[in-house]
N, C-alpha and C. Protein backbone atom coordinates (compact mmCIF):
# COMPACT_ATOMS: atom_id res chain seq x y z
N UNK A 1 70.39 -2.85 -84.50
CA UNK A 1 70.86 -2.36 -85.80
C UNK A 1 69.83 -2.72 -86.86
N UNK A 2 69.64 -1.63 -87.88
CA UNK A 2 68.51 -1.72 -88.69
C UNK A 2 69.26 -1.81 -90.26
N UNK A 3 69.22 -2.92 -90.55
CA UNK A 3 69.76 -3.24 -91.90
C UNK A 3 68.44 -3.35 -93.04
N UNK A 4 68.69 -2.74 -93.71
CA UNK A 4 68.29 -3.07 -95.41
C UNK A 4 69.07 -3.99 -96.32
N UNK A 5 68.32 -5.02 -96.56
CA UNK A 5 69.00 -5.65 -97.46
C UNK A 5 68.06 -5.38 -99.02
N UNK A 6 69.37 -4.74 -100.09
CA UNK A 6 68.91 -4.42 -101.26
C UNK A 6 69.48 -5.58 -102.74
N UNK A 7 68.92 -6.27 -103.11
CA UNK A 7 69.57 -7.41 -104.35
C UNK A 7 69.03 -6.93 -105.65
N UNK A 8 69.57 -7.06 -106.34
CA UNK A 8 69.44 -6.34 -107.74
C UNK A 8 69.90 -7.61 -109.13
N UNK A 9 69.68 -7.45 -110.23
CA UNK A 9 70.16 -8.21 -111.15
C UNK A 9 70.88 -7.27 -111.72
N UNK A 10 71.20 -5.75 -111.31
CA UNK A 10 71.73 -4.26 -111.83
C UNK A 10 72.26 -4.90 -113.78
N UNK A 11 71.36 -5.05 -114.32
CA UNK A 11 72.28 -5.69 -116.26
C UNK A 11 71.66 -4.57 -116.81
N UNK A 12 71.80 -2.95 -116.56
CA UNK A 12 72.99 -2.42 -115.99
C UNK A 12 72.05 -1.93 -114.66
N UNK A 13 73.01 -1.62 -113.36
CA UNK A 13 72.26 -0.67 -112.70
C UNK A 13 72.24 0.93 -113.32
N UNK A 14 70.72 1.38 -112.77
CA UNK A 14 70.51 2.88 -113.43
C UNK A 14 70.44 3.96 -112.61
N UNK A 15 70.22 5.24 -112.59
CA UNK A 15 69.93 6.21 -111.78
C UNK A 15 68.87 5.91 -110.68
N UNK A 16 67.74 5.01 -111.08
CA UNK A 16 66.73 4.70 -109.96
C UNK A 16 67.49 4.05 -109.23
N UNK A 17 68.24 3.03 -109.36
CA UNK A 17 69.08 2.07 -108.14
C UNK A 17 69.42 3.17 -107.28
N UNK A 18 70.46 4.02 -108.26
CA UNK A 18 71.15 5.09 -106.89
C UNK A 18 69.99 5.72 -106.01
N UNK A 19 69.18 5.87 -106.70
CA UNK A 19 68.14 7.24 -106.30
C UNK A 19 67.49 6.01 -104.47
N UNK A 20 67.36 4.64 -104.81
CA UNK A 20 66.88 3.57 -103.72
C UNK A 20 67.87 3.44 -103.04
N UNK A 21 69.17 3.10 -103.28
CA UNK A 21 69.78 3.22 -102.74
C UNK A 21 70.41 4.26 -101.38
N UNK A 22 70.54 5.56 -102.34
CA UNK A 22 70.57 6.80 -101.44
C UNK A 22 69.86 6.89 -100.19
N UNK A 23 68.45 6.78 -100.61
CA UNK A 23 67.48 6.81 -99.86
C UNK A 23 67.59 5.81 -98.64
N UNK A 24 67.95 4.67 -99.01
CA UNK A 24 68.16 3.43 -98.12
C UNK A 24 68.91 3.93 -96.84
N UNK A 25 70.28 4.52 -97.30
CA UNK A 25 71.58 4.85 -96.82
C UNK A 25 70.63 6.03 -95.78
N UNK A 26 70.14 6.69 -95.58
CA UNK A 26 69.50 7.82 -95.08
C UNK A 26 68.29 7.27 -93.85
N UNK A 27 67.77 6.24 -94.44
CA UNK A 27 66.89 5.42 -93.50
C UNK A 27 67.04 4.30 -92.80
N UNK A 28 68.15 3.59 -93.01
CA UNK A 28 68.70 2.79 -92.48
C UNK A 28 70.66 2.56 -91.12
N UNK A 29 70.46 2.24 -90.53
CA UNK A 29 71.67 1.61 -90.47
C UNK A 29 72.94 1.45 -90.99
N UNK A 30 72.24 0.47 -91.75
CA UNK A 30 73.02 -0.08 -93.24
C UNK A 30 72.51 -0.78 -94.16
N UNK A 31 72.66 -0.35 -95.02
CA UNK A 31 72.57 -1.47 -96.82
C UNK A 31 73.49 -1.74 -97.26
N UNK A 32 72.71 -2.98 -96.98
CA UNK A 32 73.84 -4.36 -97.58
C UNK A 32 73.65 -4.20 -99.14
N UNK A 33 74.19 -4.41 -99.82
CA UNK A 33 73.38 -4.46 -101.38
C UNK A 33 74.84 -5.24 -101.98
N UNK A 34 74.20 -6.21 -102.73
CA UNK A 34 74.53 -7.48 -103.53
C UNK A 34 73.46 -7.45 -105.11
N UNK A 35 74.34 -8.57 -106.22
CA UNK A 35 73.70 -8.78 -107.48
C UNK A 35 74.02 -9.96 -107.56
N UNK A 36 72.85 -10.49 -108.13
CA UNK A 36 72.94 -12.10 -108.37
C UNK A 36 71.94 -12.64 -109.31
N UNK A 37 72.25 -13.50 -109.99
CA UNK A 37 71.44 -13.82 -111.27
C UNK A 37 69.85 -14.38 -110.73
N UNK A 38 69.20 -13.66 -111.76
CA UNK A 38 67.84 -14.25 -111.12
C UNK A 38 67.32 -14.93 -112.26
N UNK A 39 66.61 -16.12 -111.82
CA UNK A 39 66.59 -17.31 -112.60
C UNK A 39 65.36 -17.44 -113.88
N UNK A 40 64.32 -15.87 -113.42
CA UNK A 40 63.70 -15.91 -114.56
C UNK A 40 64.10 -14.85 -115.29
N UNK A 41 65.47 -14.53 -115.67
CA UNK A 41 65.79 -13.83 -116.84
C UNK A 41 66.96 -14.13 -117.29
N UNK A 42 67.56 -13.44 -118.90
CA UNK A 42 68.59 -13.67 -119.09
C UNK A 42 69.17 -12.54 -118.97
N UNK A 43 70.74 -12.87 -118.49
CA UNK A 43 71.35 -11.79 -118.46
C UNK A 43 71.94 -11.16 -119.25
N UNK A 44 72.82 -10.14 -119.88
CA UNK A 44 73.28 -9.93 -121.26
C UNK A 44 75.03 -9.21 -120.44
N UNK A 45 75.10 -9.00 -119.20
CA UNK A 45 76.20 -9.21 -118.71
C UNK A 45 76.31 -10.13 -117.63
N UNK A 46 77.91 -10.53 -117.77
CA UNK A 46 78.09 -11.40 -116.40
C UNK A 46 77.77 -10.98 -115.06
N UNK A 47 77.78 -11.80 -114.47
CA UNK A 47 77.75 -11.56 -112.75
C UNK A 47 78.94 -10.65 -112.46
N UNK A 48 80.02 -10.78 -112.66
CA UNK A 48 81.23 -10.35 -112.33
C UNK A 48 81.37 -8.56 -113.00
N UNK A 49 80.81 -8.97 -114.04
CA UNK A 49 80.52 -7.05 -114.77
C UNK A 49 79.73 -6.80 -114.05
N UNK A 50 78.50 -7.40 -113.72
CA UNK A 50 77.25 -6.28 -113.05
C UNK A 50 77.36 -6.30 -111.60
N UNK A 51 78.63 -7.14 -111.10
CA UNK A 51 78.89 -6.48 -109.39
C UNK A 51 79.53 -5.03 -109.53
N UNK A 52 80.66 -5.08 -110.59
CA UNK A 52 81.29 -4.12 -111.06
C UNK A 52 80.88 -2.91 -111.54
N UNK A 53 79.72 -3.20 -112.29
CA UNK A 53 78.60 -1.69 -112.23
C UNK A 53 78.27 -1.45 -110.86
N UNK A 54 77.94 -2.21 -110.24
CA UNK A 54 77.11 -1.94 -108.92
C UNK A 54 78.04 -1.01 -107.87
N UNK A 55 78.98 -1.61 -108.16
CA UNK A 55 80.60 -1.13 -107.46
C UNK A 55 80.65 0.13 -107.59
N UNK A 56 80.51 0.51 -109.04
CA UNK A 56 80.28 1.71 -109.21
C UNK A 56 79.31 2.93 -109.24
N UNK A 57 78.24 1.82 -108.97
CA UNK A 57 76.81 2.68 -108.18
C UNK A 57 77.41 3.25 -107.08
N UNK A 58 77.77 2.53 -106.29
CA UNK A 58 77.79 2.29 -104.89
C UNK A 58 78.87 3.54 -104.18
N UNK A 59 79.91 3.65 -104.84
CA UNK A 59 80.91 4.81 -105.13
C UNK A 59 80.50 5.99 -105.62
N UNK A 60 79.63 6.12 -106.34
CA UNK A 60 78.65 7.58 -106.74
C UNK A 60 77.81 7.92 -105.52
N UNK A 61 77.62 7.31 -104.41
CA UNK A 61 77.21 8.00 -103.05
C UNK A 61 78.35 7.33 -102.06
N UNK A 62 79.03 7.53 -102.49
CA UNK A 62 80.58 7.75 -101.57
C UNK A 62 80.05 8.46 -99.76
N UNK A 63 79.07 9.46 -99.75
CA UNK A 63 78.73 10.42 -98.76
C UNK A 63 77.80 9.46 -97.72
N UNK A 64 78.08 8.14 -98.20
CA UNK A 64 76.98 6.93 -96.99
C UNK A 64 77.80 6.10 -97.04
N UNK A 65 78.66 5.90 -95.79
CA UNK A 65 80.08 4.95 -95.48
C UNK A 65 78.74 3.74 -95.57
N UNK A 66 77.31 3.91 -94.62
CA UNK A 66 76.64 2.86 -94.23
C UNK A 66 76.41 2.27 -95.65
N UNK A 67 76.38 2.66 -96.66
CA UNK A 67 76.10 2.13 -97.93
C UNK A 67 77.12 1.05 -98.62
N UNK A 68 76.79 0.09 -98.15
CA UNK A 68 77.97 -1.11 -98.67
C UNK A 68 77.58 -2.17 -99.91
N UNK A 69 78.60 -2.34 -100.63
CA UNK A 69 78.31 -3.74 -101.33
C UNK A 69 78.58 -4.93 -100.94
N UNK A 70 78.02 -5.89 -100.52
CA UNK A 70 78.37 -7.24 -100.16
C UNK A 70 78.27 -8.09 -100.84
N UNK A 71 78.73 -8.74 -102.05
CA UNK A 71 78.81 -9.86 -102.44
C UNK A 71 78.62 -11.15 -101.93
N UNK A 72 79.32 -11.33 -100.74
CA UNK A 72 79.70 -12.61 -100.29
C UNK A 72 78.10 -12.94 -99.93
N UNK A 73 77.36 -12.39 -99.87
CA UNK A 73 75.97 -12.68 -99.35
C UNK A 73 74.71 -12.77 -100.86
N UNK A 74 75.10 -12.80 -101.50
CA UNK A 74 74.85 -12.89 -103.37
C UNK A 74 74.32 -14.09 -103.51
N UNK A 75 73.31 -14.46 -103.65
CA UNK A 75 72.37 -15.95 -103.92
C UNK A 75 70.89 -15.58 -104.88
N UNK A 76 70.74 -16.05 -105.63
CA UNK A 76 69.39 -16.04 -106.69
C UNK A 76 68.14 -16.41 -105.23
N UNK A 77 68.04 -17.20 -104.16
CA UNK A 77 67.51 -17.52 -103.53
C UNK A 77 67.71 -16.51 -102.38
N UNK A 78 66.30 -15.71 -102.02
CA UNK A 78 66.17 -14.29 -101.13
C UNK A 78 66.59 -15.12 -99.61
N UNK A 79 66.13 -16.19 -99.74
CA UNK A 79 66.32 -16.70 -98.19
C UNK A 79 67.89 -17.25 -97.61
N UNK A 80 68.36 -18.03 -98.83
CA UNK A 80 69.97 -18.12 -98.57
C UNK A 80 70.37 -16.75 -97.94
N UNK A 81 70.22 -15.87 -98.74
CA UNK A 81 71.13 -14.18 -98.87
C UNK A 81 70.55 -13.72 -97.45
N UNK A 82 69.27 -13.87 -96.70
CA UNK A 82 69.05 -13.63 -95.37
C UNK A 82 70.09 -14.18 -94.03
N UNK A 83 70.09 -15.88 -94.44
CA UNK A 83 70.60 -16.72 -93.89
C UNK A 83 71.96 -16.14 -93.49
N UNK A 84 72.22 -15.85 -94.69
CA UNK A 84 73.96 -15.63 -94.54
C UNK A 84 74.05 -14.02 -93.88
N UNK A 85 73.25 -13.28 -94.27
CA UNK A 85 73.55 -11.72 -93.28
C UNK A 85 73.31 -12.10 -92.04
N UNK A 86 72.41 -13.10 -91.47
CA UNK A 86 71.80 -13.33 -89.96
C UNK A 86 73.25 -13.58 -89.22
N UNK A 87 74.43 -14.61 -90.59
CA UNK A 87 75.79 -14.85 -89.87
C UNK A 87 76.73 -13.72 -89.34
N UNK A 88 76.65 -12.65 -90.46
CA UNK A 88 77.76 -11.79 -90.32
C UNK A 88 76.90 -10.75 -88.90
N UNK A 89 75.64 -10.55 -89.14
CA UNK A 89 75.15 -9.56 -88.55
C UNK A 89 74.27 -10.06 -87.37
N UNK A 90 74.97 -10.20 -86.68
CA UNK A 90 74.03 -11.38 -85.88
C UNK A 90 73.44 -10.05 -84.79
N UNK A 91 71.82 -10.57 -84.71
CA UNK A 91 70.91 -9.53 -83.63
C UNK A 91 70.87 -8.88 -84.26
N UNK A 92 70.96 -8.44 -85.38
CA UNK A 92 70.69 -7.41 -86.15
C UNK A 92 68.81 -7.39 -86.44
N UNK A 93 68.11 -6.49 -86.93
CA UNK A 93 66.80 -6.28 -87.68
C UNK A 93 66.89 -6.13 -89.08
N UNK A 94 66.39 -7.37 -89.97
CA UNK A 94 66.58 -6.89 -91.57
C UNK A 94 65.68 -6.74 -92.12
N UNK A 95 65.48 -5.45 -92.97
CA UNK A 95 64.19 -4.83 -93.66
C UNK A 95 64.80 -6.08 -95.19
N UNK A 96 63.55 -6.90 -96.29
CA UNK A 96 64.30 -7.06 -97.31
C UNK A 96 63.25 -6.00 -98.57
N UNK A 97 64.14 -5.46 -99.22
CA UNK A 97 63.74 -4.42 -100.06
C UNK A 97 62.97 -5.00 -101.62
N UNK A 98 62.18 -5.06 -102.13
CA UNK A 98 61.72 -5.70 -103.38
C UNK A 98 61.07 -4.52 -104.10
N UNK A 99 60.91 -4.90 -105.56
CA UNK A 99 60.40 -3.80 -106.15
C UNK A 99 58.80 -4.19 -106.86
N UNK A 100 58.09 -2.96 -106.64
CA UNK A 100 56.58 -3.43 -107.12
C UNK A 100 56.01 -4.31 -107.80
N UNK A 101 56.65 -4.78 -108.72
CA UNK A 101 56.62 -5.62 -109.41
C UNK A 101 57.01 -7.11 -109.23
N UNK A 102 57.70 -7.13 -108.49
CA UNK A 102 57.81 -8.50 -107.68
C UNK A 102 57.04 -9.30 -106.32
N UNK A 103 56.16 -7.98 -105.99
CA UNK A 103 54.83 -8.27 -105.04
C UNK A 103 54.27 -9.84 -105.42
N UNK A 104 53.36 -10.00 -106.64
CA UNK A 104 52.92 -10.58 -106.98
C UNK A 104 53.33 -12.23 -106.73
N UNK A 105 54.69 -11.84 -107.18
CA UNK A 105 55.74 -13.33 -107.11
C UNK A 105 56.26 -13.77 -106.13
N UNK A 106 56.34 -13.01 -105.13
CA UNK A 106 56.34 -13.38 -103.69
C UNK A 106 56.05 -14.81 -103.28
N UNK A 107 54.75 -14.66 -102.84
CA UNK A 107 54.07 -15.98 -101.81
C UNK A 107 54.91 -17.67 -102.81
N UNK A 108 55.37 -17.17 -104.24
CA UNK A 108 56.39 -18.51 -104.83
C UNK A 108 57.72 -18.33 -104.86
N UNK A 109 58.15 -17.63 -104.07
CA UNK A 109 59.40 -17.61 -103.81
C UNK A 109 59.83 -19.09 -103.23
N UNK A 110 61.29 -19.53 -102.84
CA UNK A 110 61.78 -20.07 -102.33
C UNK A 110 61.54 -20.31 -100.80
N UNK A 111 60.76 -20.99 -100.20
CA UNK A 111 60.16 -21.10 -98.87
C UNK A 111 59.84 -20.01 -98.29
N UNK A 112 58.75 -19.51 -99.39
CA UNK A 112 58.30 -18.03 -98.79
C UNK A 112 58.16 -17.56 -96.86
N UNK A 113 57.14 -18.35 -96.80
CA UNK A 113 56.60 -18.88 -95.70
C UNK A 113 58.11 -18.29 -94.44
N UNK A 114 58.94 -19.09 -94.78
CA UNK A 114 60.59 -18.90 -93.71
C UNK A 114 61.16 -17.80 -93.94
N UNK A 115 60.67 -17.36 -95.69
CA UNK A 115 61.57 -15.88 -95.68
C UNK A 115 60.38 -14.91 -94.99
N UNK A 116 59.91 -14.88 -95.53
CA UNK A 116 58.78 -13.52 -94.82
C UNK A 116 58.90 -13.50 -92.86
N UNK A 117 58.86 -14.76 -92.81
CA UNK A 117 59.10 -14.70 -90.70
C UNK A 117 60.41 -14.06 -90.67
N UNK A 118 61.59 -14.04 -91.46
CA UNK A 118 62.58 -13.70 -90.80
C UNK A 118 63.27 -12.12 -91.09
N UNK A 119 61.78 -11.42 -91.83
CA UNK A 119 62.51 -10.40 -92.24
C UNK A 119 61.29 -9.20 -92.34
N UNK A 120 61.11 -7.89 -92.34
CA UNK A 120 60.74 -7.07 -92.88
C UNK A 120 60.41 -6.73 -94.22
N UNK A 121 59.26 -6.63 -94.50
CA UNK A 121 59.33 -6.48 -96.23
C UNK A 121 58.86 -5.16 -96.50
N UNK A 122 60.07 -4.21 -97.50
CA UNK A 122 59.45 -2.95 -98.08
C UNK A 122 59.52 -2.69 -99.42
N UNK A 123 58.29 -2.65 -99.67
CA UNK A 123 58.38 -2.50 -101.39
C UNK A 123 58.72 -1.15 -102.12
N UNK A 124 59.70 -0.90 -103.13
CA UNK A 124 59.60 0.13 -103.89
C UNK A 124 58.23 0.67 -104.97
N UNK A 125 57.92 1.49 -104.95
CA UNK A 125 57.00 1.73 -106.06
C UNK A 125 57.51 2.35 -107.24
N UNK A 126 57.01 1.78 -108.38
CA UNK A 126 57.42 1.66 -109.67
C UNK A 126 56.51 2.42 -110.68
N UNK A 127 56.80 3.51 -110.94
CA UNK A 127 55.77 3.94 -112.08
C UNK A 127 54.87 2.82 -113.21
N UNK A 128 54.21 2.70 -113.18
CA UNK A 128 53.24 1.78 -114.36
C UNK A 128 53.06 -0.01 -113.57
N UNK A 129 53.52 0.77 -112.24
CA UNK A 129 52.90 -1.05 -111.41
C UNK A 129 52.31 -0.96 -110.62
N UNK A 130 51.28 -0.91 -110.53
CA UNK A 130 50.15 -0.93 -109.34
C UNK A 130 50.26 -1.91 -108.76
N UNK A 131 50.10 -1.34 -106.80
CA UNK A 131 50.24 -2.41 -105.86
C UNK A 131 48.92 -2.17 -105.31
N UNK A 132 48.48 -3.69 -105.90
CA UNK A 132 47.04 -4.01 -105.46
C UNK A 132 47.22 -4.36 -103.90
N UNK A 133 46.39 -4.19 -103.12
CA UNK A 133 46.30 -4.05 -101.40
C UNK A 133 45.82 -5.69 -101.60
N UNK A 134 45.43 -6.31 -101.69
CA UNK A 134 44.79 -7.88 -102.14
C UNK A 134 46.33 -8.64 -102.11
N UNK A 135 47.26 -8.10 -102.70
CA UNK A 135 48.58 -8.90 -102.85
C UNK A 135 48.89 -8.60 -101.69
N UNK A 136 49.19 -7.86 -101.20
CA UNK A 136 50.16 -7.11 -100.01
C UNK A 136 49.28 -7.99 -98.74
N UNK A 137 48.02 -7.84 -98.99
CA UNK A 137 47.30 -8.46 -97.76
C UNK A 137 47.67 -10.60 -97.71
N UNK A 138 47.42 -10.69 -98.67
CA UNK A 138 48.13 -12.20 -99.24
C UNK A 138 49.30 -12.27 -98.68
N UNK A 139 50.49 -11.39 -98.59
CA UNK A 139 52.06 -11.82 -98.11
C UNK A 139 51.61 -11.66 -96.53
N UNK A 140 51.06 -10.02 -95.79
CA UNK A 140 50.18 -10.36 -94.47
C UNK A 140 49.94 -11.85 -94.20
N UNK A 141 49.30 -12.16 -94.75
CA UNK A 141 48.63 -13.66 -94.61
C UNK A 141 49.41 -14.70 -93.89
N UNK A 142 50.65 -14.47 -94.87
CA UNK A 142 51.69 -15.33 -94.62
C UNK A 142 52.57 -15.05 -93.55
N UNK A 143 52.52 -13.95 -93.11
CA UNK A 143 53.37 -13.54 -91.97
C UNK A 143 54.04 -12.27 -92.52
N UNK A 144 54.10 -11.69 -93.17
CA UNK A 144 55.17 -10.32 -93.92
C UNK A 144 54.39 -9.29 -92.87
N UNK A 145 55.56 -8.52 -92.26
CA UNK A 145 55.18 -7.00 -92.48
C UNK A 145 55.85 -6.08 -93.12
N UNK A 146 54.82 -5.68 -94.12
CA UNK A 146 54.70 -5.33 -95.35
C UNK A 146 54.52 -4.17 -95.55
N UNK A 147 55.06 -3.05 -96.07
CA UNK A 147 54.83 -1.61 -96.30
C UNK A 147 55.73 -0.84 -97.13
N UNK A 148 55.13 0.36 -98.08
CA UNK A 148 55.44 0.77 -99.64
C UNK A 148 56.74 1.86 -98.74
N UNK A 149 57.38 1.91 -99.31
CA UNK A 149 58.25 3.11 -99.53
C UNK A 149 57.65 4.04 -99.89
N UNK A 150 57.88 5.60 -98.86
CA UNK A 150 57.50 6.54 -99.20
C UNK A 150 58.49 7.62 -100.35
N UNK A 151 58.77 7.19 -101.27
CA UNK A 151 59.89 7.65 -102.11
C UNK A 151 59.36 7.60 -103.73
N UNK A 152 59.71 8.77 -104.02
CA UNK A 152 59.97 9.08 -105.71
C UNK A 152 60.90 8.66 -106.38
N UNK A 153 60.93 7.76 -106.94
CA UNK A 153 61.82 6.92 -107.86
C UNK A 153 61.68 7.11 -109.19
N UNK A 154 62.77 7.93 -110.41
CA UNK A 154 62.40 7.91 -111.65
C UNK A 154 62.09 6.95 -112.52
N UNK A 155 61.67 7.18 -113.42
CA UNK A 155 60.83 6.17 -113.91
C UNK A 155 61.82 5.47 -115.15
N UNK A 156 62.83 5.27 -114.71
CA UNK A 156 63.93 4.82 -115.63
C UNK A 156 64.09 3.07 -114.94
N UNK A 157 64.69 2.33 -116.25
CA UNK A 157 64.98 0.54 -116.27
C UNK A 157 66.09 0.25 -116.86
N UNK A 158 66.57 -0.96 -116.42
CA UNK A 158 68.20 -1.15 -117.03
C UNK A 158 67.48 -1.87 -118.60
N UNK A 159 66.00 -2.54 -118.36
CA UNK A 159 65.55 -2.94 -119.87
C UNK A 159 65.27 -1.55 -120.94
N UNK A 160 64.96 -0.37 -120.18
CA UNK A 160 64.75 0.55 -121.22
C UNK A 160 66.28 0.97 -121.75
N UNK A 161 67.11 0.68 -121.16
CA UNK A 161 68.80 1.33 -121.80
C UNK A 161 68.95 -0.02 -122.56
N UNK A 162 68.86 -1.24 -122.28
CA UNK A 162 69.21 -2.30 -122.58
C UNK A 162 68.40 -2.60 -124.34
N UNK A 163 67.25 -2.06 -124.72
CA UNK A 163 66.10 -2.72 -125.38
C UNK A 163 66.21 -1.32 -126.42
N UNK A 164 66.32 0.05 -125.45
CA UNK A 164 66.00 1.41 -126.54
C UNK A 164 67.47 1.91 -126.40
N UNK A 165 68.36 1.82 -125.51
CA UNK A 165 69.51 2.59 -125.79
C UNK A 165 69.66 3.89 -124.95
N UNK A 166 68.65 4.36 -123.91
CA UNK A 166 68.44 5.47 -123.29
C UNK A 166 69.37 5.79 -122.37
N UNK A 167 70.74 6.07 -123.31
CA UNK A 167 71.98 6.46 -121.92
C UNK A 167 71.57 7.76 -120.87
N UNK A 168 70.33 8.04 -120.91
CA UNK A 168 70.33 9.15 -119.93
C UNK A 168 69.98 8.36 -118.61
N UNK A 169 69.54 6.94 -118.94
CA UNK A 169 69.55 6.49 -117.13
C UNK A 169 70.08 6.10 -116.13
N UNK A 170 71.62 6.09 -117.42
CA UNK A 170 72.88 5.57 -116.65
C UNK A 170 73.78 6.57 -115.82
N UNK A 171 74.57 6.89 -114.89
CA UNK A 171 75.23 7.28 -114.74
C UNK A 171 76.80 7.39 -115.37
N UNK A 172 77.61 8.29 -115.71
CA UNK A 172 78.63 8.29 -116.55
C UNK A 172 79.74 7.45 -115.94
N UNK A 173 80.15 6.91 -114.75
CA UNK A 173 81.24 5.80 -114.37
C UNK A 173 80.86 4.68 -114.96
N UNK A 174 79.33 4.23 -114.64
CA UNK A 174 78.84 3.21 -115.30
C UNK A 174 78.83 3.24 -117.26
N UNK A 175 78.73 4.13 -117.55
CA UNK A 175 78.25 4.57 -118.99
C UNK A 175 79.85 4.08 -119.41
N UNK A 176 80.98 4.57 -118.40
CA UNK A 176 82.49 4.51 -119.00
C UNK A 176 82.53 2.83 -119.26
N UNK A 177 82.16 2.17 -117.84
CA UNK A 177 82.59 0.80 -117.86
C UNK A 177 81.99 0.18 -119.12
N UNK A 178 80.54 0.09 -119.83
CA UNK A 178 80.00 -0.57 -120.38
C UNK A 178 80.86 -0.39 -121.64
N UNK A 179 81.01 0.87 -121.95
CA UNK A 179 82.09 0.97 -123.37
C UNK A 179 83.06 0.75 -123.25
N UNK A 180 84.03 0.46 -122.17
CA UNK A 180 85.05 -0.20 -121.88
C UNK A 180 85.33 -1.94 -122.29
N UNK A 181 84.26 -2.42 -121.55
CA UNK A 181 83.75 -3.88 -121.60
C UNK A 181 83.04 -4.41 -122.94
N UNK A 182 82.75 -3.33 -123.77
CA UNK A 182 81.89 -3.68 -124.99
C UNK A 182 80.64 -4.43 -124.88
N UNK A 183 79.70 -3.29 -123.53
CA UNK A 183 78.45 -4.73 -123.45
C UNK A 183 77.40 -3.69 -124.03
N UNK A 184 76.63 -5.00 -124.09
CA UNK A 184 75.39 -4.57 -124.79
C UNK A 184 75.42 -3.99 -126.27
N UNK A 185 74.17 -4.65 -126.77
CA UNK A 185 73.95 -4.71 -128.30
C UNK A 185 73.83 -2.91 -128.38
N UNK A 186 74.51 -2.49 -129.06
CA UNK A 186 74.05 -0.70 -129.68
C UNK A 186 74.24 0.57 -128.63
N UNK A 187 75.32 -0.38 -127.96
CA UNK A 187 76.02 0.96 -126.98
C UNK A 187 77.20 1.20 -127.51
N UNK A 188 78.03 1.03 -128.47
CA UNK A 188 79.14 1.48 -128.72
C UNK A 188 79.06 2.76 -128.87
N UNK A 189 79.31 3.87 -127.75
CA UNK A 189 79.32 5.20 -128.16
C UNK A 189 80.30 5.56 -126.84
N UNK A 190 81.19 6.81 -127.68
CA UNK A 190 82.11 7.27 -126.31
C UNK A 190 81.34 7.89 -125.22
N UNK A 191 81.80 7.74 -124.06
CA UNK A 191 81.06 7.96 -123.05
C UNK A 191 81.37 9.61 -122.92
N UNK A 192 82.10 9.78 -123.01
CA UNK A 192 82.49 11.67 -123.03
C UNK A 192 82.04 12.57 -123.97
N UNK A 193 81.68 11.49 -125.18
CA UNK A 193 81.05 12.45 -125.80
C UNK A 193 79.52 12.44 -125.76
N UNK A 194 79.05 11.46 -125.01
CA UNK A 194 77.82 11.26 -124.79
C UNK A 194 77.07 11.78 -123.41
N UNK A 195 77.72 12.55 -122.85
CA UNK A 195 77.66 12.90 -121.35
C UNK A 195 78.16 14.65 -122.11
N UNK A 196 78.48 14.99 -122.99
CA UNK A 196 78.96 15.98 -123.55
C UNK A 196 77.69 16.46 -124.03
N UNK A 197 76.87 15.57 -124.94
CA UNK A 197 75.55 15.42 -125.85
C UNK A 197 74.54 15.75 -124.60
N UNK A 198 74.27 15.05 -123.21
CA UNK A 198 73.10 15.46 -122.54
C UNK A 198 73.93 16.52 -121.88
N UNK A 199 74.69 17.34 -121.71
CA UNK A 199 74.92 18.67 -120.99
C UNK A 199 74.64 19.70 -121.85
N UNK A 200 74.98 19.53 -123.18
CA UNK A 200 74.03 20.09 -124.18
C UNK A 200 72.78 20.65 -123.85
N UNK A 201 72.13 19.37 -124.48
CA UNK A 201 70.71 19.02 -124.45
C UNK A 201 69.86 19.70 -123.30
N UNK A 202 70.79 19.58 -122.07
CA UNK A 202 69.94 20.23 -120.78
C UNK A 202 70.01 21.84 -120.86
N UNK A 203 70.96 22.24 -121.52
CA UNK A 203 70.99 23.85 -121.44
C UNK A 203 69.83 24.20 -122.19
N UNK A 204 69.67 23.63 -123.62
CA UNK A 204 68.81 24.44 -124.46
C UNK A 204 67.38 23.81 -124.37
């Protein structure tokens, strides 16, 4: 069995999650996918809201039973969150999924060295992040096998909705919850009428 494991800080998840996600669900087995605070940022929702977005990622491709959320496997530390799928999924093969931008930060992860032996590594590519072959050969080094996703991912961030306000990267279940919950600085806007505004917008 060929598992993907996908972890996210989703504060909010956006259309690219789904768009990796999807994709996951299609190439894999199964994806596991979990959110958990990661220790070099702040978050501006709880853990408990942004499983709950994710929840609702995760339900917008309803059409991939293999597409699961797992919580219980949720750790800031990539190697705990291995540890614990090795329990549920035992003999299993786990790809772990990272995004271009986290190449770099790798080899200081949390006992890199133990995570890279026990897993597959595939990186997403990220518009405006170049993956230098020098890094990738560096995690090699260490034991990773290492290779890019062949996938088009839009070029949308939960910091560009979060920082500019760009509800077009959200999906509208998610768009409902956040105005529900009252998160984030300068989203107070109805979600129906704002999903009303880009159906507009796309005709003309």
């Amino acid at each position: 069995m060929n598992i993907a494991l996908f972890g996210t800080s989703a504060d909010p998840p956006t259309r690219s999650h789904l768009t990796i996600l999807k994709w996951l669900a299609q190439n894999y087995d199964l994806c596991a996918v979990w959110v958990s605070d990661n220790p070099f940022k702040l978050h501006q929702a709880s853990l408990a809201q942004r499983i709950a977005m994710m929840d609702l990622t995760v339900r917008a491709a309803s059409e991939y039973p293999n597409l699961q959320l797992h919580p219980e496997i949720s750790s800031p530390r990539s190697l705990v969150t291995v540890n614990l799928a090795k329990e549920i999924w035992q003999g299993a093969d786990f790809t772990l999924i990272v995004g271009a931008d986290l190449v770099r930060q790798l080899p200081t992860w949390y006992h890199a060295h133990e995570l890279l032996s026990q897993v597959k590594l595939l990186v997403m590519p990220r518009q405006g992040c170049a993956i230098a072959e020098s890094d990738l050969e560096e995690l090699r080094c260490m034991g990773a096998k290492a290779a890019i996703a062949d996938l088009h991912i839009p070029n949308v961030s939960s910091t560009a909705y979060r920082n500019n306000g760009d509800r077009s990267v959200i999906i509208p279940s998610v768009a409902a919850y956040i105005h529900q919950e009252h998160l984030y600085e300068c989203q107070e806007v109805n979600p129906a009428t704002h999903w009303q505004t880009l159906k507009s917008e796309s005709i003309t």
